[in-house]
Protein backbone atom coordinates (compact mmCIF):
# COMPACT_ATOMS: atom_id res chain seq x y z
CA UNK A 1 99.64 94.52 132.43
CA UNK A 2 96.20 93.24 131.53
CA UNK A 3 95.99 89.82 130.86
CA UNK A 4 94.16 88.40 128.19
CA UNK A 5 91.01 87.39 128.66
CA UNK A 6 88.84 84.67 127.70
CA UNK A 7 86.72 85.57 124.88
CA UNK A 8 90.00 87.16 122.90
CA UNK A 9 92.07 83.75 123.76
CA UNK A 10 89.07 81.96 122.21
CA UNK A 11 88.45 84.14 119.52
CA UNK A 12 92.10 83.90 118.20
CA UNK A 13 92.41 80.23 118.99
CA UNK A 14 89.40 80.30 116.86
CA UNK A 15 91.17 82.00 114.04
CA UNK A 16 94.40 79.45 114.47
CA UNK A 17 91.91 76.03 114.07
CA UNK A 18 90.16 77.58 111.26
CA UNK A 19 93.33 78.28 109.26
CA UNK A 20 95.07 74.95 110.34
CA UNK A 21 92.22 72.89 109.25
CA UNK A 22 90.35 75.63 106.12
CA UNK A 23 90.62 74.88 102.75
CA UNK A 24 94.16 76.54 100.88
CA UNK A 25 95.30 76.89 97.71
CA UNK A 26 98.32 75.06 96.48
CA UNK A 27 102.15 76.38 96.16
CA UNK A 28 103.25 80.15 96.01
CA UNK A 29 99.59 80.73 95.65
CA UNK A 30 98.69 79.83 98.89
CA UNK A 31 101.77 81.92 100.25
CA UNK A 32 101.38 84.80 98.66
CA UNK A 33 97.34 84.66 99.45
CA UNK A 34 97.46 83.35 102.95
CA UNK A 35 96.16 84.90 105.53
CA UNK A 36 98.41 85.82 108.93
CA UNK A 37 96.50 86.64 112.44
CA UNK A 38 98.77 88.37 114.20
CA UNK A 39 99.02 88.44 117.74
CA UNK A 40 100.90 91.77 119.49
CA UNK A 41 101.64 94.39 122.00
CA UNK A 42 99.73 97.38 120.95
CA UNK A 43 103.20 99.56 122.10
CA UNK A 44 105.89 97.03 120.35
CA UNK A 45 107.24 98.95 117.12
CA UNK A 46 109.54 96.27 115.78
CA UNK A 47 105.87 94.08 115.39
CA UNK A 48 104.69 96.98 113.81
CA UNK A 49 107.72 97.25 111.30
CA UNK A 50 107.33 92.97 110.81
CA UNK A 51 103.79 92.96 109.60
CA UNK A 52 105.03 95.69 106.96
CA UNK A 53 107.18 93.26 105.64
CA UNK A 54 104.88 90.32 105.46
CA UNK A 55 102.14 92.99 103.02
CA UNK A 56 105.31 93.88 101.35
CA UNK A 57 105.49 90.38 100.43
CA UNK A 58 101.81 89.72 99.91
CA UNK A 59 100.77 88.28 102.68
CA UNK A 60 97.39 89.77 103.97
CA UNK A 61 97.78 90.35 107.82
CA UNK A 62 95.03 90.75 110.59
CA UNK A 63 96.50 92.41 113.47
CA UNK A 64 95.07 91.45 117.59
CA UNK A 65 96.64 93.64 119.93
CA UNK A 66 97.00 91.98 123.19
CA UNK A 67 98.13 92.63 126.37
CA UNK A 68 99.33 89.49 127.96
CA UNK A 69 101.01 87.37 124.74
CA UNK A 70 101.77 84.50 127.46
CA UNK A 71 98.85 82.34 127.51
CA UNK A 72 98.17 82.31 123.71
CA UNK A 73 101.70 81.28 123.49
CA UNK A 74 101.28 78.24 125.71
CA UNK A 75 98.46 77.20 124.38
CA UNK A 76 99.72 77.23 120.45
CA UNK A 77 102.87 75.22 121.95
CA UNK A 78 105.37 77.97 121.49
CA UNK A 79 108.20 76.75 123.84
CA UNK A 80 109.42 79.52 126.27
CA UNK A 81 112.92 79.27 124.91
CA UNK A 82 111.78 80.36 121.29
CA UNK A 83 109.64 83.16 121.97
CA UNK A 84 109.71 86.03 120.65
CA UNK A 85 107.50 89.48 121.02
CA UNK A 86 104.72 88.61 118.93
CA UNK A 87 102.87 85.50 117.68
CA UNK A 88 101.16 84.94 114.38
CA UNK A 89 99.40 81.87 112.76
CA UNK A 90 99.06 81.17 109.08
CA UNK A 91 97.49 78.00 107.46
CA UNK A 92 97.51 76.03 111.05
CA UNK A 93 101.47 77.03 111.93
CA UNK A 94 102.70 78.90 114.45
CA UNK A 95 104.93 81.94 113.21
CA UNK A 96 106.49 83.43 116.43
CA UNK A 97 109.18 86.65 116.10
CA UNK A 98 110.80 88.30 113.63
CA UNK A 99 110.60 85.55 111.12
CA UNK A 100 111.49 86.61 107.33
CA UNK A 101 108.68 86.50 105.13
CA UNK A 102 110.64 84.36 102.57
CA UNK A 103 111.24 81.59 104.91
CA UNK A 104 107.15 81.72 105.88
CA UNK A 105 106.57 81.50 102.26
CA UNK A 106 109.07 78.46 102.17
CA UNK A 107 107.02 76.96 105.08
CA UNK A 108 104.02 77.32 103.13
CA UNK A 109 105.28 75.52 100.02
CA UNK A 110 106.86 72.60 101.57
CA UNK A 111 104.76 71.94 104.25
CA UNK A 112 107.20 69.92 106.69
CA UNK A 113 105.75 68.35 109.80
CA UNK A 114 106.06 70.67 112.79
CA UNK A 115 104.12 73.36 114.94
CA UNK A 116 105.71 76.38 113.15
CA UNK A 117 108.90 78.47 112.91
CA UNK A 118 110.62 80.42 115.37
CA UNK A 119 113.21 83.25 115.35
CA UNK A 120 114.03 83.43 119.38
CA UNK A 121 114.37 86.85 121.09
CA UNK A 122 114.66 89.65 118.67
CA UNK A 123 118.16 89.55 116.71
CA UNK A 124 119.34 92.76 114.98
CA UNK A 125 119.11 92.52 111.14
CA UNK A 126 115.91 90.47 111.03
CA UNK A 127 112.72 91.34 109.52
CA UNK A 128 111.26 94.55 111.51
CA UNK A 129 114.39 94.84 113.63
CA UNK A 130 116.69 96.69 111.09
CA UNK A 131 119.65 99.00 112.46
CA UNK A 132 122.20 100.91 111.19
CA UNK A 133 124.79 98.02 113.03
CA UNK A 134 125.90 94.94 111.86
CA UNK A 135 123.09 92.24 111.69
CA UNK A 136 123.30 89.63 114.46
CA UNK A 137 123.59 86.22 112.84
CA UNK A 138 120.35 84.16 113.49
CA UNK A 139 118.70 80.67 112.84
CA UNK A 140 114.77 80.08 112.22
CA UNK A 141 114.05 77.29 114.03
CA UNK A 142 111.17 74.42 112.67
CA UNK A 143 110.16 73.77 115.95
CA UNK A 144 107.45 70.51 117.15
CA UNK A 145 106.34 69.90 120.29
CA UNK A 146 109.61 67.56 121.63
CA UNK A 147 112.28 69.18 120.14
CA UNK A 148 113.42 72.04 116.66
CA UNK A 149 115.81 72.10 113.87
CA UNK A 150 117.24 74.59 112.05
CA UNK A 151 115.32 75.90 108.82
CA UNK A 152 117.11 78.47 107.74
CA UNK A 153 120.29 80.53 109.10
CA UNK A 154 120.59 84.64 108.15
């Protein structure tokens, strides 16, 4: 795999300081007018079928396709235990995986105190990962740099 290399690690760390520290709108506003950077495989479907679901909801999505997700991940503090297959930013947090759009919305509107949400490896039933099965059950974690909660459970 390629790795990713410095200009594109800059460019979207870029992108994450600008939304984490630009000027917003208040409430569902902001939500449903945010803007996600999206950070992904260019082979990985299931991303593919996520970001569908965030425009379904409103959210406007820029997609980066990367090679080597790894160091982006370190650097936006995404602890190796919660990762996922892609990464995305919105309005300074960290959205990594198949996170629904509802609880990114939530995040948006109450604004708690944390580096973003996480929904670990890539549970059946969530957001882009839809079978014909039965849905894993799955938490999305609020996760800081020392430790994460649970935000919401599907």
């Amino acid at each position: 795999m390629k790795r990713l290399n410095r200009r594109t690690l800059f460019a979207l760390a870029g992108a994450c300081v600008s939304l984490r520290f630009g000027a917003g709108l208040a409430g569902t506003a902001q939500a449903a007018a945010a803007a996600v950077e999206v950070a992904r495989s260019p082979t990985c479907q299931c991303c593919e079928a996520w970001i569908g679901h965030m425009r379904a909801e409103g959210f406007e999505v820029r997609e980066r396709l990367v090679e080597d997700l790894t160091p982006l991940k370190m650097q936006l503090g995404v602890p190796a235990a919660l990762q996922s297959c892609h990464t995305a930013v919105v309005d300074g947090y960290v959205i990594e995986g198949h996170v629904p759009p509802k609880e990114v919305r939530r995040l948006l509107e109450e604004k708690p105190s944390g580096i973003g949400l996480a929904v670990p490896g890539m549970p059946m039933g969530s957001p882009g990962m839809e079978t014909a099965g039965t849905p894993d059950t799955y938490e999305v974690l609020l996760f800081g740099a020392e430790r994460s909660t649970v935000f919401a459970r599907y």
